[in-house]
PDB file of N, CA and C in Angstrom:
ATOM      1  N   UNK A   1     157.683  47.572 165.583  1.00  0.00           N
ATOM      2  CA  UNK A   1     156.724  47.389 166.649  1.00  0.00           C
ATOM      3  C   UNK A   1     155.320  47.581 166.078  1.00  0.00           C
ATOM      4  N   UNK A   2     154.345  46.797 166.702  1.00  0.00           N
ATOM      5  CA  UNK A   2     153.138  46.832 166.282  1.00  0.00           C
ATOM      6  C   UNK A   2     152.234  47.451 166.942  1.00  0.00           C
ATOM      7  N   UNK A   3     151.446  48.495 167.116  1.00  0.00           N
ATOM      8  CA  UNK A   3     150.556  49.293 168.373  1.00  0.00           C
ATOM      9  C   UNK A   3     149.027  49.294 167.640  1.00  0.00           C
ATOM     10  N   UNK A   4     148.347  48.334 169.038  1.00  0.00           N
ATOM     11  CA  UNK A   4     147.110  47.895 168.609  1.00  0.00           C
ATOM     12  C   UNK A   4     146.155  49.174 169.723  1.00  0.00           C
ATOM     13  N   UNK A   5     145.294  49.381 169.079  1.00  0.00           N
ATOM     14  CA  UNK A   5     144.486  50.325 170.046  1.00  0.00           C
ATOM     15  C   UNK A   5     143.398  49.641 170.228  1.00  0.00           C
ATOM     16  N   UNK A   6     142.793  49.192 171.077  1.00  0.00           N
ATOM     17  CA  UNK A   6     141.161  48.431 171.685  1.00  0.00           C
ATOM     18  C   UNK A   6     140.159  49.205 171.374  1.00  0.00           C
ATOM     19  N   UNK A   7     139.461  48.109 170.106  1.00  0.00           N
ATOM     20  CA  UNK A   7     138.341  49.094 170.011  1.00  0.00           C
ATOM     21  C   UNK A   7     137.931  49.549 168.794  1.00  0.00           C
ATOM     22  N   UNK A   8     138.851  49.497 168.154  1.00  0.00           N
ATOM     23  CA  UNK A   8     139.215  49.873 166.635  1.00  0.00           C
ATOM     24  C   UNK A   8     139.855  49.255 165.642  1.00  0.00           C
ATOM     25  N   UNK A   9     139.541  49.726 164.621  1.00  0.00           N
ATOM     26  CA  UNK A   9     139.949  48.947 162.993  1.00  0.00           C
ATOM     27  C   UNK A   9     141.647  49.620 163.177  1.00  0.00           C
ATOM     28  N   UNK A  10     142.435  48.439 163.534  1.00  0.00           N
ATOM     29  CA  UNK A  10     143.714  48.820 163.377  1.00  0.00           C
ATOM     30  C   UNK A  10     144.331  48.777 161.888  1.00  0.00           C
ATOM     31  N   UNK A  11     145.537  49.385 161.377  1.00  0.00           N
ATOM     32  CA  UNK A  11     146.257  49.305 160.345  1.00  0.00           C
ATOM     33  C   UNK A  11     147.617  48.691 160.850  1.00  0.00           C
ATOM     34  N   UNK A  12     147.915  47.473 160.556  1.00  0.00           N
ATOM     35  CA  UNK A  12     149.202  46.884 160.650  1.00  0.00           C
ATOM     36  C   UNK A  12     150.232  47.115 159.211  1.00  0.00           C
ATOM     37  N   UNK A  13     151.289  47.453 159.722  1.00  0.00           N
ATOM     38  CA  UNK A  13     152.102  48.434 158.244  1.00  0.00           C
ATOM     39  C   UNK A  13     153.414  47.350 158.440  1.00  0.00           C
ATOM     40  N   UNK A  14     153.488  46.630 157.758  1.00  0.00           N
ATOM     41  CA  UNK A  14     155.228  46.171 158.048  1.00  0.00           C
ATOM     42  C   UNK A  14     155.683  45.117 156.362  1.00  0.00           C
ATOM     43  N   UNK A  15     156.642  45.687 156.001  1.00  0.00           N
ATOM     44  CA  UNK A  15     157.892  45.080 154.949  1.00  0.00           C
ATOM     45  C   UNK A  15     158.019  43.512 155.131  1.00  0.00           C
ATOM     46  N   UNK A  16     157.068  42.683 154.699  1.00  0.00           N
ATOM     47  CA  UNK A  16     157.353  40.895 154.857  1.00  0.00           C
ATOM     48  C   UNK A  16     157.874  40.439 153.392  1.00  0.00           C
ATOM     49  N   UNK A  17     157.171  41.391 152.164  1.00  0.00           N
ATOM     50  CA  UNK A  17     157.197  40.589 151.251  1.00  0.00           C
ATOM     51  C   UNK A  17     159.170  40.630 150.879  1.00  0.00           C
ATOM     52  N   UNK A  18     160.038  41.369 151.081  1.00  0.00           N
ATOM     53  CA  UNK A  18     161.466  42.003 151.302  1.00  0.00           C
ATOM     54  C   UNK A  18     161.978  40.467 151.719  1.00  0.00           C
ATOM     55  N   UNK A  19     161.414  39.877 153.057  1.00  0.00           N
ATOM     56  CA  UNK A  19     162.219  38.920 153.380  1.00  0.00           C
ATOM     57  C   UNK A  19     161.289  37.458 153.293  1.00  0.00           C
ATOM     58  N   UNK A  20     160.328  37.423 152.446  1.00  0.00           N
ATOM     59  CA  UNK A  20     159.780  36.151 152.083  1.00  0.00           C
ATOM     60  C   UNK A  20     160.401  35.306 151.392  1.00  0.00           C
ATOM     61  N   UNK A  21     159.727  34.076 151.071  1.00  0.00           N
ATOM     62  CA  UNK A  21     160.833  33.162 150.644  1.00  0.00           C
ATOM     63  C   UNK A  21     159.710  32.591 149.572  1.00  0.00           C
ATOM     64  N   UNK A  22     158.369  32.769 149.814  1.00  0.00           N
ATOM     65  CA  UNK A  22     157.466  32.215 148.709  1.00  0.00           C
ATOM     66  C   UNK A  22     156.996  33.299 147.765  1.00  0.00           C
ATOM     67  N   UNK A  23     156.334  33.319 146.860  1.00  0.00           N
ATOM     68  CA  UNK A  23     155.741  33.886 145.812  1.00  0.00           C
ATOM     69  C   UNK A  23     154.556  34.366 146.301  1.00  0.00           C
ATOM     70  N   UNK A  24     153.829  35.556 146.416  1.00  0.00           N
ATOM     71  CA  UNK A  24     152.273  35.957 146.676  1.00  0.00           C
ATOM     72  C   UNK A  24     151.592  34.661 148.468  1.00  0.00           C
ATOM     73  N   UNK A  25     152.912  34.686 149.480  1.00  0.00           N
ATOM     74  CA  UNK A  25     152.275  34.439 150.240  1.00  0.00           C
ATOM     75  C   UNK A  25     151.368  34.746 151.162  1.00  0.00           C
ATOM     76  N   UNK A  26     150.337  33.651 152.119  1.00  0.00           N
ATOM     77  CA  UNK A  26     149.624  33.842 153.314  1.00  0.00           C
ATOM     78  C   UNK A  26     150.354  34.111 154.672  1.00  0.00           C
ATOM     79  N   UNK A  27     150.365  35.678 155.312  1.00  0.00           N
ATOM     80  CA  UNK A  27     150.635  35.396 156.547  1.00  0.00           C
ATOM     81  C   UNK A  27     150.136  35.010 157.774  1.00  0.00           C
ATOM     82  N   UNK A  28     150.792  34.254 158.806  1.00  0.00           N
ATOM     83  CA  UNK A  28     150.122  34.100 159.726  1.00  0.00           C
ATOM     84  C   UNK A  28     150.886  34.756 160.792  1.00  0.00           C
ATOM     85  N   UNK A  29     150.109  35.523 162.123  1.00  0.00           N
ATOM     86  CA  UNK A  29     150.691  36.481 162.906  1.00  0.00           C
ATOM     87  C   UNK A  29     150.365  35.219 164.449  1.00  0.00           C
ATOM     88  N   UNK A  30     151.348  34.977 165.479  1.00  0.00           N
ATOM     89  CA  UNK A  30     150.967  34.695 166.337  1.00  0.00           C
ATOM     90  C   UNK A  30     151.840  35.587 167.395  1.00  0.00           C
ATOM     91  N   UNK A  31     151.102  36.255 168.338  1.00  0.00           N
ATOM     92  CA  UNK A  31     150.884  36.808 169.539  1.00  0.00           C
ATOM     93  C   UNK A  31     151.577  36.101 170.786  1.00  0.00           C
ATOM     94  N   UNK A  32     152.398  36.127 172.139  1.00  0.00           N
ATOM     95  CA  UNK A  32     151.782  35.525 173.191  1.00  0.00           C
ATOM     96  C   UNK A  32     152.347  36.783 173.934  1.00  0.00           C
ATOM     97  N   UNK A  33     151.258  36.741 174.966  1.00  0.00           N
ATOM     98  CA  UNK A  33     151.484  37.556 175.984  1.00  0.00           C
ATOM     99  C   UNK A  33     152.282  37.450 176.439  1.00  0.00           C
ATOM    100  N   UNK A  34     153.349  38.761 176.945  1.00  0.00           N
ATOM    101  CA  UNK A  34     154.513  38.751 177.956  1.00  0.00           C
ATOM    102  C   UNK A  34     154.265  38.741 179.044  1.00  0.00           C
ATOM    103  N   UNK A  35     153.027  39.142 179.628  1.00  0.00           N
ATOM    104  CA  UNK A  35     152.142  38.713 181.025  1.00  0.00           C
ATOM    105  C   UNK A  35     151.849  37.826 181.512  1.00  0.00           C
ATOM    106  N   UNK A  36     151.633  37.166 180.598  1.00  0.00           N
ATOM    107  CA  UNK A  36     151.408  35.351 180.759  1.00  0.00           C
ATOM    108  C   UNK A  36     151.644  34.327 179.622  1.00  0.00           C
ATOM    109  N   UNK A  37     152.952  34.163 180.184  1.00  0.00           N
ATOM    110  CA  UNK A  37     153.661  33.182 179.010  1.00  0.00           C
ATOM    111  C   UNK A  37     153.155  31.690 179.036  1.00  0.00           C
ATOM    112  N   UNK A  38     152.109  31.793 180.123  1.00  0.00           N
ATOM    113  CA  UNK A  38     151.631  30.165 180.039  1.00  0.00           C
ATOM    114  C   UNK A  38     150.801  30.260 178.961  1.00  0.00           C
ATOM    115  N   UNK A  39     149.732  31.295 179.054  1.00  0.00           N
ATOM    116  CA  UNK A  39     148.814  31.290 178.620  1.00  0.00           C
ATOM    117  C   UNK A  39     149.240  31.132 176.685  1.00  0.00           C
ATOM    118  N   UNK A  40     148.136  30.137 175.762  1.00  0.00           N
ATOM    119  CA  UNK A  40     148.364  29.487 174.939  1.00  0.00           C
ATOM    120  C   UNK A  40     148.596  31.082 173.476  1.00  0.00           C
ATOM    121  N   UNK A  41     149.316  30.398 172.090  1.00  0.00           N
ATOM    122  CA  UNK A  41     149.481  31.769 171.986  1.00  0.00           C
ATOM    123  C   UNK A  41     148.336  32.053 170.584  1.00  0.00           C
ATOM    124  N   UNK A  42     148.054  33.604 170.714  1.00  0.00           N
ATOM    125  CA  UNK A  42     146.959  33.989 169.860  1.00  0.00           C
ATOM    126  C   UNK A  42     147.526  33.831 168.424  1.00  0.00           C
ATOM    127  N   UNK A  43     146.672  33.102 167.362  1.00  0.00           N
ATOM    128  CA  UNK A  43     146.755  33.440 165.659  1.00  0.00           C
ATOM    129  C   UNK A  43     145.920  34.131 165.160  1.00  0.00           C
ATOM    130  N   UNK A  44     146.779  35.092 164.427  1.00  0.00           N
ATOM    131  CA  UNK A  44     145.451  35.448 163.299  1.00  0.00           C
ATOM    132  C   UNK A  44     145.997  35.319 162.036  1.00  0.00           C
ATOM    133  N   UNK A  45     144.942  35.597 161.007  1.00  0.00           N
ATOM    134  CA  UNK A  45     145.461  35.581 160.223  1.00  0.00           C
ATOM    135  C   UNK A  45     144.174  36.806 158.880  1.00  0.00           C
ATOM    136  N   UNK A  46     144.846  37.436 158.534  1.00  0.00           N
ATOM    137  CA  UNK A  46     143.803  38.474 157.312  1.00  0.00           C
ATOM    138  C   UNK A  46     144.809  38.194 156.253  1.00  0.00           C
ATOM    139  N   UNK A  47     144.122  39.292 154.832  1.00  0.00           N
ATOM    140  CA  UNK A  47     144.482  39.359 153.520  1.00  0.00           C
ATOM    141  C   UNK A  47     145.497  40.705 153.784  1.00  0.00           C
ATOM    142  N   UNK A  48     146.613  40.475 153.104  1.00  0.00           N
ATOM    143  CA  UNK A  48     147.047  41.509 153.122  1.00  0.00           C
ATOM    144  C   UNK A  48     146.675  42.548 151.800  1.00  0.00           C
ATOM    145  N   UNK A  49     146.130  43.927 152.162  1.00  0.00           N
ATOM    146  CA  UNK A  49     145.196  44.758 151.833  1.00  0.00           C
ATOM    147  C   UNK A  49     146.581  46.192 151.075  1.00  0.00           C
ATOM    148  N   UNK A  50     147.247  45.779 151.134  1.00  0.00           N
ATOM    149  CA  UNK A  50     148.530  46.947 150.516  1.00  0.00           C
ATOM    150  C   UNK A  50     148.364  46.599 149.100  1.00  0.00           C
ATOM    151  N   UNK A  51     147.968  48.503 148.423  1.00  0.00           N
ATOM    152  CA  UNK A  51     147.604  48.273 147.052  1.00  0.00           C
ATOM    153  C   UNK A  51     149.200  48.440 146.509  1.00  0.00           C
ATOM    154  N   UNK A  52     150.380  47.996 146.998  1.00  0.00           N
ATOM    155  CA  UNK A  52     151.829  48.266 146.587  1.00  0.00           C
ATOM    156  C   UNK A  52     152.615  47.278 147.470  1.00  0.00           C
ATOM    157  N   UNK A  53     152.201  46.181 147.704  1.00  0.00           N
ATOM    158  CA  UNK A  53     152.965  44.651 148.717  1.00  0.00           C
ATOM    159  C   UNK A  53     154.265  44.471 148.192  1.00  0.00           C
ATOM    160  N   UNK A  54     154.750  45.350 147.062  1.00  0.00           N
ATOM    161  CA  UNK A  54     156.226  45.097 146.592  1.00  0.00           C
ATOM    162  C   UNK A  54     157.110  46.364 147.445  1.00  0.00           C
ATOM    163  N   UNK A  55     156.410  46.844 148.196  1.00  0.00           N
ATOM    164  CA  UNK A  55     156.677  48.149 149.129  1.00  0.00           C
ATOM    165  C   UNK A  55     156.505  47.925 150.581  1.00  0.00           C
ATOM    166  N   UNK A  56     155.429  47.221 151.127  1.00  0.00           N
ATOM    167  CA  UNK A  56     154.977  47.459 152.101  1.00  0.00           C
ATOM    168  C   UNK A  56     154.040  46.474 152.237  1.00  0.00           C
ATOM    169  N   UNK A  57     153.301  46.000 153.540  1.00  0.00           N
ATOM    170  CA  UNK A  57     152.401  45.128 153.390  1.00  0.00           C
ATOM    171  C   UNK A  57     151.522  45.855 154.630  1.00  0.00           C
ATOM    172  N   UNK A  58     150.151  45.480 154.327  1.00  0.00           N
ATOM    173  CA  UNK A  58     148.876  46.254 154.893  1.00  0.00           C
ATOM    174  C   UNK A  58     147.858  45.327 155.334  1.00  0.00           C
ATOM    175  N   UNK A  59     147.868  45.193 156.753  1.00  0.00           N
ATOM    176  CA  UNK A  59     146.787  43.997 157.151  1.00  0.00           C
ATOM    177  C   UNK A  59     145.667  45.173 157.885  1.00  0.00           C
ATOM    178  N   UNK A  60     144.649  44.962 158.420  1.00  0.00           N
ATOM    179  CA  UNK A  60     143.523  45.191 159.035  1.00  0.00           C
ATOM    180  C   UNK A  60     143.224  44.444 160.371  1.00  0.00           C
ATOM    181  N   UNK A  61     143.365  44.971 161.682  1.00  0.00           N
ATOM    182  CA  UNK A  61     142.664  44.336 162.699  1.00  0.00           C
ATOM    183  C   UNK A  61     141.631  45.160 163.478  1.00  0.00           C
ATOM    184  N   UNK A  62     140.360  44.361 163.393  1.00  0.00           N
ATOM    185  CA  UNK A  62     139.358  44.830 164.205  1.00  0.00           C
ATOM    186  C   UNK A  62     139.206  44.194 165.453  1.00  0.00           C
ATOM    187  N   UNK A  63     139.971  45.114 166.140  1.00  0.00           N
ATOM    188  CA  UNK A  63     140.027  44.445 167.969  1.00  0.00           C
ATOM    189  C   UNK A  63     138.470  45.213 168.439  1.00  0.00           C
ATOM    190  N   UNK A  64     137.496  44.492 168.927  1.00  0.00           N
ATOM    191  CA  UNK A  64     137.828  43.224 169.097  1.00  0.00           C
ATOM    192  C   UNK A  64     136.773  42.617 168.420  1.00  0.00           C
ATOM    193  N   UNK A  65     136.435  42.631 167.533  1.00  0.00           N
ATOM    194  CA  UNK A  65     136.098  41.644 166.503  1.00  0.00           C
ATOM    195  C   UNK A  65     136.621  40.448 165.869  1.00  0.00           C
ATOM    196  N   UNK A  66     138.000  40.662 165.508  1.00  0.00           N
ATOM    197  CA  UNK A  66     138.872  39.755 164.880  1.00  0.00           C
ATOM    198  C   UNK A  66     139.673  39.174 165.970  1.00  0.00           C
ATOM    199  N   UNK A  67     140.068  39.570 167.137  1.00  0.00           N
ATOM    200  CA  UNK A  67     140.991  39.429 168.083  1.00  0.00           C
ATOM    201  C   UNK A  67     140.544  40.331 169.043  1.00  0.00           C
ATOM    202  N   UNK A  68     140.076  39.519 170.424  1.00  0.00           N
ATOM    203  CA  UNK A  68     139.840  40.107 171.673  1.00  0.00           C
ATOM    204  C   UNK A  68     141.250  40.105 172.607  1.00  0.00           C
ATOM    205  N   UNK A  69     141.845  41.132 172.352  1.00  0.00           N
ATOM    206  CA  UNK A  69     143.009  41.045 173.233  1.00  0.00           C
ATOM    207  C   UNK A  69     143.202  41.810 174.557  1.00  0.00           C
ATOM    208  N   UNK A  70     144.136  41.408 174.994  1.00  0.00           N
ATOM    209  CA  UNK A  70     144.026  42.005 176.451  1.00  0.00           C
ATOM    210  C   UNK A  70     145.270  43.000 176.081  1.00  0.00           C
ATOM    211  N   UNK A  71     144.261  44.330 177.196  1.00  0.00           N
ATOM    212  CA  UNK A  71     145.819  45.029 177.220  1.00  0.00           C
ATOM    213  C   UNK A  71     147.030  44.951 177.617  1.00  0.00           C
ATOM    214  N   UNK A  72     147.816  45.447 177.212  1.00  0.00           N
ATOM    215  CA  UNK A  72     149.461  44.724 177.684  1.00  0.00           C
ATOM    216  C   UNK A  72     150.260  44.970 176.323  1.00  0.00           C
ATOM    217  N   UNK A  73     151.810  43.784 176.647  1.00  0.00           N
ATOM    218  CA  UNK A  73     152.612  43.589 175.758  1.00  0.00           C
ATOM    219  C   UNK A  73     152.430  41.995 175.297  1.00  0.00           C
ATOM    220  N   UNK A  74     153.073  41.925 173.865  1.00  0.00           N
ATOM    221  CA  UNK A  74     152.965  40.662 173.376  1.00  0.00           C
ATOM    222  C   UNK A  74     154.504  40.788 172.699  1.00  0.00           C
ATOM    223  N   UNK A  75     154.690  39.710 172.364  1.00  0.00           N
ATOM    224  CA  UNK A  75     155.959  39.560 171.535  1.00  0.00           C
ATOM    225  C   UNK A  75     154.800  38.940 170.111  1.00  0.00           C
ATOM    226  N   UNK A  76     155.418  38.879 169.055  1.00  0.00           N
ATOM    227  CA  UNK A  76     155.111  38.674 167.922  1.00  0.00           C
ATOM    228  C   UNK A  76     156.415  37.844 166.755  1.00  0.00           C
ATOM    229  N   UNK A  77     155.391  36.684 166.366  1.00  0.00           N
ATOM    230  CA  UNK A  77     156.595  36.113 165.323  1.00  0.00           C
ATOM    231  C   UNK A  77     154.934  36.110 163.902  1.00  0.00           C
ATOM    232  N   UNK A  78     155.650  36.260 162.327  1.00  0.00           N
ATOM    233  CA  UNK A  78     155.628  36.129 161.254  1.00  0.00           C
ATOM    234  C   UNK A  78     155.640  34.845 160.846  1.00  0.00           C
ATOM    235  N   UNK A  79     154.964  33.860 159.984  1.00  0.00           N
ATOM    236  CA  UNK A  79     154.979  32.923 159.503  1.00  0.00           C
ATOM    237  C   UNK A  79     154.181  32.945 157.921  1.00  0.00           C
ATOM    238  N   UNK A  80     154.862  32.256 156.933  1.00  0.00           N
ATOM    239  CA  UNK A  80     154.319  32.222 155.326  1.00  0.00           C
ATOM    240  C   UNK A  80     154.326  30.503 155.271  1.00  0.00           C
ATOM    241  N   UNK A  81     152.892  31.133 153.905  1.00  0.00           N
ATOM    242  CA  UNK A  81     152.549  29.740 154.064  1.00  0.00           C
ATOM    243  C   UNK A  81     151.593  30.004 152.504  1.00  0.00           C
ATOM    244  N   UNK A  82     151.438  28.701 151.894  1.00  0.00           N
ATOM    245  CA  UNK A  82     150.986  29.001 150.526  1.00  0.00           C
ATOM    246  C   UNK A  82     149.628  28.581 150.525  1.00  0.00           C
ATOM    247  N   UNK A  83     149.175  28.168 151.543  1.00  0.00           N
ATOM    248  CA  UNK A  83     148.054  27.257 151.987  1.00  0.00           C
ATOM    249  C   UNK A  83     147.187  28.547 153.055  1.00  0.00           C
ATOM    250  N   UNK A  84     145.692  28.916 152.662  1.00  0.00           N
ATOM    251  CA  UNK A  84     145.048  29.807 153.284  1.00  0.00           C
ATOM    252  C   UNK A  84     144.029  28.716 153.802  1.00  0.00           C
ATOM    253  N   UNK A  85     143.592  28.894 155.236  1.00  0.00           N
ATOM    254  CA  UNK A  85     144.144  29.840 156.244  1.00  0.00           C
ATOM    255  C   UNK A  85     145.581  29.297 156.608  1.00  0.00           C
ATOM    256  N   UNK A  86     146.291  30.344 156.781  1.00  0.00           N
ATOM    257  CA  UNK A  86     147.768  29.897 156.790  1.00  0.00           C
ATOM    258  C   UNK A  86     147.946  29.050 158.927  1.00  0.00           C
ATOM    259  N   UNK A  87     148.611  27.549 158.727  1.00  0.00           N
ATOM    260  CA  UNK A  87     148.506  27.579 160.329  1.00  0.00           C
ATOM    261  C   UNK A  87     150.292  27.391 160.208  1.00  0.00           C
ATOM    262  N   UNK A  88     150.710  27.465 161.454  1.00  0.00           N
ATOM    263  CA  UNK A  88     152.267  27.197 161.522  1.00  0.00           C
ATOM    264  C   UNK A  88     152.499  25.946 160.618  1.00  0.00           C
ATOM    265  N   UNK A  89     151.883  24.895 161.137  1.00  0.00           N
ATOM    266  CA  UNK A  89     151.798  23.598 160.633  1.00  0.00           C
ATOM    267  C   UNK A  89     152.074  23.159 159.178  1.00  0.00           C
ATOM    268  N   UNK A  90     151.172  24.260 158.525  1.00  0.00           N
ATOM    269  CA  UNK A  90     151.384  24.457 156.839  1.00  0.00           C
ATOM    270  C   UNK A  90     152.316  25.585 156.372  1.00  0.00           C
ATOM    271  N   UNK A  91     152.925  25.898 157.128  1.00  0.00           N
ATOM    272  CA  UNK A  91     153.753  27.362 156.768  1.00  0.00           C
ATOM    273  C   UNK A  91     155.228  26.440 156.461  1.00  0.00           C
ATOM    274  N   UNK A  92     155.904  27.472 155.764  1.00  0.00           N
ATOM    275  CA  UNK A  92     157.147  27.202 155.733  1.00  0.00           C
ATOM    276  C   UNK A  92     157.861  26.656 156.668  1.00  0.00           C
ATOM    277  N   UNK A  93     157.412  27.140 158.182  1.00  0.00           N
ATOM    278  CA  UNK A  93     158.236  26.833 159.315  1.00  0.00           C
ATOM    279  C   UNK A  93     159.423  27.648 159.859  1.00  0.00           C
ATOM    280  N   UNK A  94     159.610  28.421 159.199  1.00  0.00           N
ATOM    281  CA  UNK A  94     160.725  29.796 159.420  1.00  0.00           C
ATOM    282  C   UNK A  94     159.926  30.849 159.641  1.00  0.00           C
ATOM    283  N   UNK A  95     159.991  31.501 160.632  1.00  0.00           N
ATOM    284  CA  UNK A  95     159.820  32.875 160.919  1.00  0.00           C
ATOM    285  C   UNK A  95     160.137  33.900 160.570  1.00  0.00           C
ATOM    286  N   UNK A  96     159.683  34.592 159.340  1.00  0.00           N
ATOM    287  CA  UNK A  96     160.117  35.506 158.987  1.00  0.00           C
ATOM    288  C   UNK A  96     160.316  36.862 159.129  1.00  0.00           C
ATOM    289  N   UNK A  97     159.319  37.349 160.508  1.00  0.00           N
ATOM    290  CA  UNK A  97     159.506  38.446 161.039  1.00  0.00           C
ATOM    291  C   UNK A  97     159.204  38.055 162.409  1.00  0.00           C
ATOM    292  N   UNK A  98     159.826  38.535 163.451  1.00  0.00           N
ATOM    293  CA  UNK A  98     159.350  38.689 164.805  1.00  0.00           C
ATOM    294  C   UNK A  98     159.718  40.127 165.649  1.00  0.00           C
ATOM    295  N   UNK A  99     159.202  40.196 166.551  1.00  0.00           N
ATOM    296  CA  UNK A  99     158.979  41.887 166.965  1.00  0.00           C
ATOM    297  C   UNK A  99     158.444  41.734 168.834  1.00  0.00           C
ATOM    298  N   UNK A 100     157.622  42.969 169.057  1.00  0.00           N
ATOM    299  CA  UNK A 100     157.039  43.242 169.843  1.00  0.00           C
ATOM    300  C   UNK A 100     155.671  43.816 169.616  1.00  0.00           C
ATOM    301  N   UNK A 101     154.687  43.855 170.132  1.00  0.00           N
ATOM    302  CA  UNK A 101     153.474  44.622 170.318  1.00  0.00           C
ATOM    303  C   UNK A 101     152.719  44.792 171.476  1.00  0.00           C
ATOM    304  N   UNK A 102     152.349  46.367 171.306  1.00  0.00           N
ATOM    305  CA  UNK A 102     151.470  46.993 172.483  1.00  0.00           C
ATOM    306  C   UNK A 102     150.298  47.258 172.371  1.00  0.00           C
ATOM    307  N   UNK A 103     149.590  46.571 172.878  1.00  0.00           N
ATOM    308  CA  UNK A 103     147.775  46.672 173.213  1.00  0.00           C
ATOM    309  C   UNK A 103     147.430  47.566 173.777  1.00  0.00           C
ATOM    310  N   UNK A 104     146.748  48.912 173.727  1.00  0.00           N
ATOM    311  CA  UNK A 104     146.325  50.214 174.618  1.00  0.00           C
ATOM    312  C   UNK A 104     144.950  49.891 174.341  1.00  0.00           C
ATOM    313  N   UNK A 105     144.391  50.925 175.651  1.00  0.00           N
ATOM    314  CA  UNK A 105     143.088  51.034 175.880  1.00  0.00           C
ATOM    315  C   UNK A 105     142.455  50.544 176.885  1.00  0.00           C
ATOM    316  N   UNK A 106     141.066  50.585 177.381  1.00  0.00           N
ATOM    317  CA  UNK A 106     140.678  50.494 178.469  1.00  0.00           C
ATOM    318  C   UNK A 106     140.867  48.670 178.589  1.00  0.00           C
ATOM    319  N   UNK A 107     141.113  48.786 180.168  1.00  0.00           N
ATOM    320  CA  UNK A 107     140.767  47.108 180.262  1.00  0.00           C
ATOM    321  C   UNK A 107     139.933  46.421 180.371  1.00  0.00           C
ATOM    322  N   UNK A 108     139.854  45.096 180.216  1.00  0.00           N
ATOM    323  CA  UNK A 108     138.629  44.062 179.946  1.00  0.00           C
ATOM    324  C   UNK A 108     138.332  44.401 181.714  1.00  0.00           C
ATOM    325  N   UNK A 109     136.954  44.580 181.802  1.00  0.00           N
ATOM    326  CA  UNK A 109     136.576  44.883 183.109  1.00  0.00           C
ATOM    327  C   UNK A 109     136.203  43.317 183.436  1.00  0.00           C
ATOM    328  N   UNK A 110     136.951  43.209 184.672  1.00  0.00           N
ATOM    329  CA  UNK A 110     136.961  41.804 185.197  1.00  0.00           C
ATOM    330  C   UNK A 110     135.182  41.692 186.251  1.00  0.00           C
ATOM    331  N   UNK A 111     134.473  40.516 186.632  1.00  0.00           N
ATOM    332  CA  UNK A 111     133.332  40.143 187.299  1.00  0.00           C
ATOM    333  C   UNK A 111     133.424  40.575 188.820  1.00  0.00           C
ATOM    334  N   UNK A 112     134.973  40.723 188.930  1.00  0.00           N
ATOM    335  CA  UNK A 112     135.549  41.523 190.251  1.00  0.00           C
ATOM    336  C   UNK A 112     135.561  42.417 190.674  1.00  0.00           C
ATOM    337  N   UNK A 113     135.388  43.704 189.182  1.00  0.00           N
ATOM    338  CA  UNK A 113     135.290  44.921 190.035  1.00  0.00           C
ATOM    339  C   UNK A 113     134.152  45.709 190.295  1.00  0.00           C
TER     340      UNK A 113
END
């Protein structure tokens, strides 16, 4: 599971390079809300920053700098790709990790309240 806090330089910690299939790949992370499954789904994509990626892999998110997300739940799928910025399109096309994630923190104050 992935737990994003609003507001802050998150540390994303998770084992990809274990079940990759390319050499020194690009990941790409896409998001969609479990709140609103219409709604289209979020990519990101950073360097992975783990000084030991044969162990562990280490991304960086600055919510909301990098990603304005709403609080809530998301489901999460993994995608590699040898091509930076990595999009599904250029990725392998296999999903190599998928999960859940929780967004905490105050909410986006709506024009409503």
């Amino acid at each position: 599971m992935i737990y994003i806090e609003k507001g802050i330089v998150n540390q994303i910690i998770l084992t990809l390079t274990e079940v990759s299939t390319l050499p020194n790949p690009y990941y790409l992370f896409v998001f969609q809300n479990e709140m609103d499954m219409l709604s289209a789904p979020i990519t990101f994509f950073t360097v992975d920053v783990s000084a030991y990626p044969e162990r562990f892999n280490q991304f960086e998110l600055d919510e909301p700098v990098d990603l304005l997300l709403v609080k809530g739940q998301y489901t999460y799928s993994i995608y590699e790709s040898t091509i930076t910025p990595p999009t599904i399109a250029n990725s392998t096309g296999l999903v190599i990790e998928e999960g859940r994630m929780v967004v905490n923190g105050p909410a986006v104050a709506s024009i409503y309240d």
